[in-house]
N, C-alpha and C. Protein backbone atom coordinates (compact mmCIF):
# COMPACT_ATOMS: atom_id res chain seq x y z
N UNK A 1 107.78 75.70 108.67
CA UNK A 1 107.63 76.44 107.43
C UNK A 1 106.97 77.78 107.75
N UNK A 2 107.52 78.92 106.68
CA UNK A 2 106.88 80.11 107.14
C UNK A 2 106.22 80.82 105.96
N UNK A 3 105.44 81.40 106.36
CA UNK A 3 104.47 82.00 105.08
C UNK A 3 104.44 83.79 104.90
N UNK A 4 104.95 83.88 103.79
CA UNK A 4 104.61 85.44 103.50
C UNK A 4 103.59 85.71 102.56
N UNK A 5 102.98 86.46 102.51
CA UNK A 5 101.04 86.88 102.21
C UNK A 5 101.85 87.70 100.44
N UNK A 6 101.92 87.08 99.47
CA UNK A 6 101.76 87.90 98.37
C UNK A 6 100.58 88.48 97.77
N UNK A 7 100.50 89.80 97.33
CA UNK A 7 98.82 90.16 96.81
C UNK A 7 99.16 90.91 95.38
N UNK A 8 98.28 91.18 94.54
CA UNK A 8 98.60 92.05 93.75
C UNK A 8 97.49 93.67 93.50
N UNK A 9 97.55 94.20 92.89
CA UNK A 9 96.99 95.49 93.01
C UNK A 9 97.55 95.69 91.75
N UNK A 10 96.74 95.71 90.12
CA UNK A 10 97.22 96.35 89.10
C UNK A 10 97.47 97.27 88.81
N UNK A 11 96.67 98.06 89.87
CA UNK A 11 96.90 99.73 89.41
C UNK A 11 97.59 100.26 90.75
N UNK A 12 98.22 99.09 91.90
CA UNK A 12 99.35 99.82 92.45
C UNK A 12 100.37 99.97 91.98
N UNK A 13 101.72 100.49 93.01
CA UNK A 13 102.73 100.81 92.45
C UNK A 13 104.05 100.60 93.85
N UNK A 14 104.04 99.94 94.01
CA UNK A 14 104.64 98.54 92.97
C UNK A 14 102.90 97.99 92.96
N UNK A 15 102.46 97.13 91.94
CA UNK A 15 101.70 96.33 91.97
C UNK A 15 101.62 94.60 92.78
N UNK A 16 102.50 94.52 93.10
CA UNK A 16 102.94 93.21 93.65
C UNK A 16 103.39 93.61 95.12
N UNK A 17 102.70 93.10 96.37
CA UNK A 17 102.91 93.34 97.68
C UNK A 17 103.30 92.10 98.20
N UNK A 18 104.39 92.02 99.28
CA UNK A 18 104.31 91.24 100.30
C UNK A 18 103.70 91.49 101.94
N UNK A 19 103.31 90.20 102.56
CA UNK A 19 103.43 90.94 103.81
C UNK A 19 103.68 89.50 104.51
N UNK A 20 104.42 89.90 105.66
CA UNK A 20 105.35 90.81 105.94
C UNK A 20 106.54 91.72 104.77
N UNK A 21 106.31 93.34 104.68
CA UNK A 21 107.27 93.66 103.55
C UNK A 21 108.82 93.61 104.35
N UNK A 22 108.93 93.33 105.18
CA UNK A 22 110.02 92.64 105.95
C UNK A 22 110.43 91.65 106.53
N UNK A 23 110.59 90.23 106.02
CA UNK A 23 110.70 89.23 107.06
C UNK A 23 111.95 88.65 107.83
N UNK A 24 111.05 89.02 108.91
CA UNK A 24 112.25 88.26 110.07
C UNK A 24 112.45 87.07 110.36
N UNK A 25 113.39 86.37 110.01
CA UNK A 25 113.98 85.05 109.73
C UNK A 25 115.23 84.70 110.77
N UNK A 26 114.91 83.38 112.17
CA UNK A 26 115.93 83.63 112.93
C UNK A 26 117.17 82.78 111.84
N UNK A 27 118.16 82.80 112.47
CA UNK A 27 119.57 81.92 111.33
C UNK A 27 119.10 80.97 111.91
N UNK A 28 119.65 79.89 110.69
CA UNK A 28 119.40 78.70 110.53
C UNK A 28 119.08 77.94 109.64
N UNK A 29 118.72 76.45 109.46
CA UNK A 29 118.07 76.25 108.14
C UNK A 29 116.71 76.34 108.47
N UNK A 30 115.59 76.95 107.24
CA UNK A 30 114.47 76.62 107.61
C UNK A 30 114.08 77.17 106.22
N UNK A 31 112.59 76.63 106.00
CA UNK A 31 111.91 76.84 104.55
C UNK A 31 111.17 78.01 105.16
N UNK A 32 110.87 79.26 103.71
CA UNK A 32 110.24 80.02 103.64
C UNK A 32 109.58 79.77 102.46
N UNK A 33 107.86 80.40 102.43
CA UNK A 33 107.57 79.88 101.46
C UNK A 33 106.35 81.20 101.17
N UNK A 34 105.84 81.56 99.80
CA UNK A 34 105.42 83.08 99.31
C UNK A 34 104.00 82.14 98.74
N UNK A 35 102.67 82.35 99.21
CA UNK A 35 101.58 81.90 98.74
C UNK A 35 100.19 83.11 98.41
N UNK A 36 99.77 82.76 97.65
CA UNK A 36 98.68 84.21 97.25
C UNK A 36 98.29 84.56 98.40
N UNK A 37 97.54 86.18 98.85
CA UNK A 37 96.76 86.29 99.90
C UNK A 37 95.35 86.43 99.13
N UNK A 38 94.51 85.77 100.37
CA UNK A 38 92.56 85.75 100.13
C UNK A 38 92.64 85.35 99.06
N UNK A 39 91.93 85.88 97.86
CA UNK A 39 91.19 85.28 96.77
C UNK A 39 92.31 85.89 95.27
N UNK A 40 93.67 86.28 95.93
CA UNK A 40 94.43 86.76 94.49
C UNK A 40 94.36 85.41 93.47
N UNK A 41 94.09 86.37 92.19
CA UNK A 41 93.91 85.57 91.04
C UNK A 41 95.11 86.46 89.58
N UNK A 42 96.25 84.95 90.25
CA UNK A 42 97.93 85.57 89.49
C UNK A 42 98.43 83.99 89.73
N UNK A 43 99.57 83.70 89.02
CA UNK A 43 100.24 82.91 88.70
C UNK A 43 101.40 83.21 89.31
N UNK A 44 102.54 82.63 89.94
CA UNK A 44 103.71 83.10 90.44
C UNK A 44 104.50 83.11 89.29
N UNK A 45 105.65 83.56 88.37
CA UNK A 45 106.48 83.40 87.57
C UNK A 45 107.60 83.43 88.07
N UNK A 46 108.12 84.29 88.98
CA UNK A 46 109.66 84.38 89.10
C UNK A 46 109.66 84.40 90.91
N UNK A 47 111.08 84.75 91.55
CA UNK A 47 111.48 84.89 92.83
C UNK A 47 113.55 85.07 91.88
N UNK A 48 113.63 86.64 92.50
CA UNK A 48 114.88 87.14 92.09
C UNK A 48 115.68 87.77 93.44
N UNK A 49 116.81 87.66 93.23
CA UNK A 49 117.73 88.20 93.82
C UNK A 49 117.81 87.44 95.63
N UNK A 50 117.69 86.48 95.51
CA UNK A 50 118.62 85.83 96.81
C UNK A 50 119.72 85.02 96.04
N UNK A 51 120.70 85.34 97.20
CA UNK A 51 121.84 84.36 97.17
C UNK A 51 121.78 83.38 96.77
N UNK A 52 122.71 82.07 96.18
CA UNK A 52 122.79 80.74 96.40
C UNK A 52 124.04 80.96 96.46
N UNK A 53 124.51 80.33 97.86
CA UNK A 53 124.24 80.19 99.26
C UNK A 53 124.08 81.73 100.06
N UNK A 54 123.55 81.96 101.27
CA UNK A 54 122.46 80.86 101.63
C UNK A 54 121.46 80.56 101.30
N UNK A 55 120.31 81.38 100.30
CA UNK A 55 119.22 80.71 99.71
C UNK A 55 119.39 79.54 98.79
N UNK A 56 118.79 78.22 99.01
CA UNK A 56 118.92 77.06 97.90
C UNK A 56 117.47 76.66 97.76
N UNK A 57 117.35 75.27 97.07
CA UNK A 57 116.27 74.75 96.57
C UNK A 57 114.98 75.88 96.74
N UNK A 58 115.40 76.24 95.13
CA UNK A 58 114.07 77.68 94.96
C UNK A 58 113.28 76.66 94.11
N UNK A 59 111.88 77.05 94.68
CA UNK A 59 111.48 75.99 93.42
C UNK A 59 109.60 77.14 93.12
N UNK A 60 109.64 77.73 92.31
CA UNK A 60 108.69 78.37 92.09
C UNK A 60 107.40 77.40 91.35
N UNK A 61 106.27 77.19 91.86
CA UNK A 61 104.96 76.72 91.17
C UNK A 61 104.19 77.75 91.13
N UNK A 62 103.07 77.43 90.63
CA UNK A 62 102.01 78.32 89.92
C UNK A 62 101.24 79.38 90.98
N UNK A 63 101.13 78.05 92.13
CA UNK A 63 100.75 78.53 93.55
C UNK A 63 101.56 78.91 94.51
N UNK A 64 102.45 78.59 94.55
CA UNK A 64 103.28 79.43 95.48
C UNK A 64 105.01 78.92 95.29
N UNK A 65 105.88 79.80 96.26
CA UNK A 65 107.15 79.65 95.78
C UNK A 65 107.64 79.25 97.17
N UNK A 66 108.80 78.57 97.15
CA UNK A 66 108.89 78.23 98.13
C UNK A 66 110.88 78.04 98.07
N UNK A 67 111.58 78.28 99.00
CA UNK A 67 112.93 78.63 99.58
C UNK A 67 113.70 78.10 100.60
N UNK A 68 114.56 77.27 100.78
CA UNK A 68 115.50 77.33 101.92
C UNK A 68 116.34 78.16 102.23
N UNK A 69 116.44 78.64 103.45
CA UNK A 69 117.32 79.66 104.00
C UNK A 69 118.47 78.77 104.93
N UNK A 70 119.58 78.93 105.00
CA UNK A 70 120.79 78.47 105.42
C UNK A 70 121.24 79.39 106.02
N UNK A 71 121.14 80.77 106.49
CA UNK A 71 122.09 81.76 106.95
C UNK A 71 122.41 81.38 108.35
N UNK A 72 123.42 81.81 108.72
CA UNK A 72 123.96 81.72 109.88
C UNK A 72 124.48 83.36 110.74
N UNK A 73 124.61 83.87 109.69
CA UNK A 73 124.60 85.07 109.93
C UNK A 73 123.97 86.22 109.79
N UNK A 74 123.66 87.30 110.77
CA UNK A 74 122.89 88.31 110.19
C UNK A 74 122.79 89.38 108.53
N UNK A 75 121.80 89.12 108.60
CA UNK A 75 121.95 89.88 107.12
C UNK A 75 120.68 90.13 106.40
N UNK A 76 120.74 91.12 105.52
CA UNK A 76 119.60 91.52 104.87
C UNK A 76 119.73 91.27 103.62
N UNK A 77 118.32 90.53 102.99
CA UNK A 77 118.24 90.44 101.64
C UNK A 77 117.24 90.58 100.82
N UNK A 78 117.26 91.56 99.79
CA UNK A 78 116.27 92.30 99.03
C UNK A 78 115.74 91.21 98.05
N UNK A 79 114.85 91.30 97.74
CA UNK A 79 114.06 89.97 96.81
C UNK A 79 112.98 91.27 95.58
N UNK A 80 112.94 90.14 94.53
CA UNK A 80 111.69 90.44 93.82
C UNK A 80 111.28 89.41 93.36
N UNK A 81 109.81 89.63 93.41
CA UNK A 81 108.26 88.55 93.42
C UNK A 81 107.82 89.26 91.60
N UNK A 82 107.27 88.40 91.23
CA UNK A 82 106.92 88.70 89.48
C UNK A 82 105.89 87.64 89.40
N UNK A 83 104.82 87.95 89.29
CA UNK A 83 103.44 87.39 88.97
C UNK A 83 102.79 87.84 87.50
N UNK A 84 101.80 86.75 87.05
CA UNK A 84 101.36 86.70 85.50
C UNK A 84 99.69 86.50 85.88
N UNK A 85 98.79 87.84 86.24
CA UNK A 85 97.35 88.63 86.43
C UNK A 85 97.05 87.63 85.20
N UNK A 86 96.16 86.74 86.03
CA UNK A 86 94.84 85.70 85.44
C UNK A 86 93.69 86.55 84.68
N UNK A 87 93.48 87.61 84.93
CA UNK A 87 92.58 89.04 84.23
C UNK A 87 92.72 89.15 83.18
N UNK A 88 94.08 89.51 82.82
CA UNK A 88 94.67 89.97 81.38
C UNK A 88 95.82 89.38 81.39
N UNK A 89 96.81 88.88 81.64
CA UNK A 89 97.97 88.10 81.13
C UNK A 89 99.45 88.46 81.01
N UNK A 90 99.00 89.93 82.11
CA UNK A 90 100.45 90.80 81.73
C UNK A 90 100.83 90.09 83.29
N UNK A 91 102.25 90.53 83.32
CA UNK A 91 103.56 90.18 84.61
C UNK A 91 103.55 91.57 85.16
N UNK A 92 103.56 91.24 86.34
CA UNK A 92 103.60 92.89 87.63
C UNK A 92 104.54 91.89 88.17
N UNK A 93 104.98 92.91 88.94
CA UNK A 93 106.28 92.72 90.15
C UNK A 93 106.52 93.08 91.42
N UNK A 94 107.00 93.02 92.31
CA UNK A 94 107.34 94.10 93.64
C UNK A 94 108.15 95.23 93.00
N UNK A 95 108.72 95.30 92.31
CA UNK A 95 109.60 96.46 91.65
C UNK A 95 109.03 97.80 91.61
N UNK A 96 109.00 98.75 92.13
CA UNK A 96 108.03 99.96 91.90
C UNK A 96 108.79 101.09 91.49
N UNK A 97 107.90 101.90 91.20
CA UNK A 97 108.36 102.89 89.53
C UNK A 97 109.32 104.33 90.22
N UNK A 98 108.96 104.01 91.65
CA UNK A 98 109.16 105.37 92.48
C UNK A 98 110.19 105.52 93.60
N UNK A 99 111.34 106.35 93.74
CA UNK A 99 111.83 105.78 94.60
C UNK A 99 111.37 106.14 96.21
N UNK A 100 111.76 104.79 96.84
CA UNK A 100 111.43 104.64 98.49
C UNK A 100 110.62 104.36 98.77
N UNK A 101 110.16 103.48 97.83
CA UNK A 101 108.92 102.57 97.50
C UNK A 101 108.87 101.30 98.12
N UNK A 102 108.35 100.64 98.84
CA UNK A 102 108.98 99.29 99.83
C UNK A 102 109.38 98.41 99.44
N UNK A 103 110.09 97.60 99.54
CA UNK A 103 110.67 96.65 98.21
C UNK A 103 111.00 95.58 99.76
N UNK A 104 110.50 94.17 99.43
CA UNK A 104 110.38 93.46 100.03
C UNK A 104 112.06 92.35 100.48
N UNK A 105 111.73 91.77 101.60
CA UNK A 105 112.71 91.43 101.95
C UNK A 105 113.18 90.64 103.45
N UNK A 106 114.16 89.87 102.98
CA UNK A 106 114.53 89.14 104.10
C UNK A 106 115.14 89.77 105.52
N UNK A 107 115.36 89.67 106.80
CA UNK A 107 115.97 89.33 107.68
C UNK A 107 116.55 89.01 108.56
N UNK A 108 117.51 88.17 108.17
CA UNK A 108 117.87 86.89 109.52
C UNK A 108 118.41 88.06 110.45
N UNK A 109 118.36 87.28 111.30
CA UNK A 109 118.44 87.90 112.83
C UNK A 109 119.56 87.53 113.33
């Protein structure tokens, strides 16, 4: 299983970070899985834009989200992360307002 570091930043832009903001994933099947970093205090709500196939069994919880990858082939795939700030109650995203802004993402090798 592999872990990517989600954080949030309300008054960034995008407000919603991954890290790795690139992950390298060899082909194959294997679970990837998106868990708060340090002490973030957010709810996961969504995980958008992978495939089915090869992304399957998405199964998003409160604490973290978690993915099978099936690819066999090289390829890149853009994702967005959408979290609900325990603070105040609003939804931020990786989505950012600006362009060439890093926008997070898969890929297999």
């Amino acid at each position: 299983m592999t872990d990517i570091t989600v954080k949030l930043d309300i008054n960034g832009n995008p407000a919603v970070t991954c890290e790795p903001p690139q992950f390298n994933a060899n082909r194959g099947n294997q679970t990837i899985k998106w868990k708060p970093g340090g002490s973030q205090k957010f709810t996961f709500s969504s995980l958008t834009g992978l495939p089915n196939p090869p992304f399957s069994s998405l199964a998003v919880a409160s604490n973290e989200i978690t993915v099978q990858d099936n690819d066999t082939d090289p390829a890149l795939y853009v994702y967005t992360i959408t979290v609900v700030a325990d603070a105040n109650g609003r939804t931020y995203s990786t989505l950012a307002s600006r362009e060439g802004d890093p926008v997070p993402s898969i890929k297999n090798r």
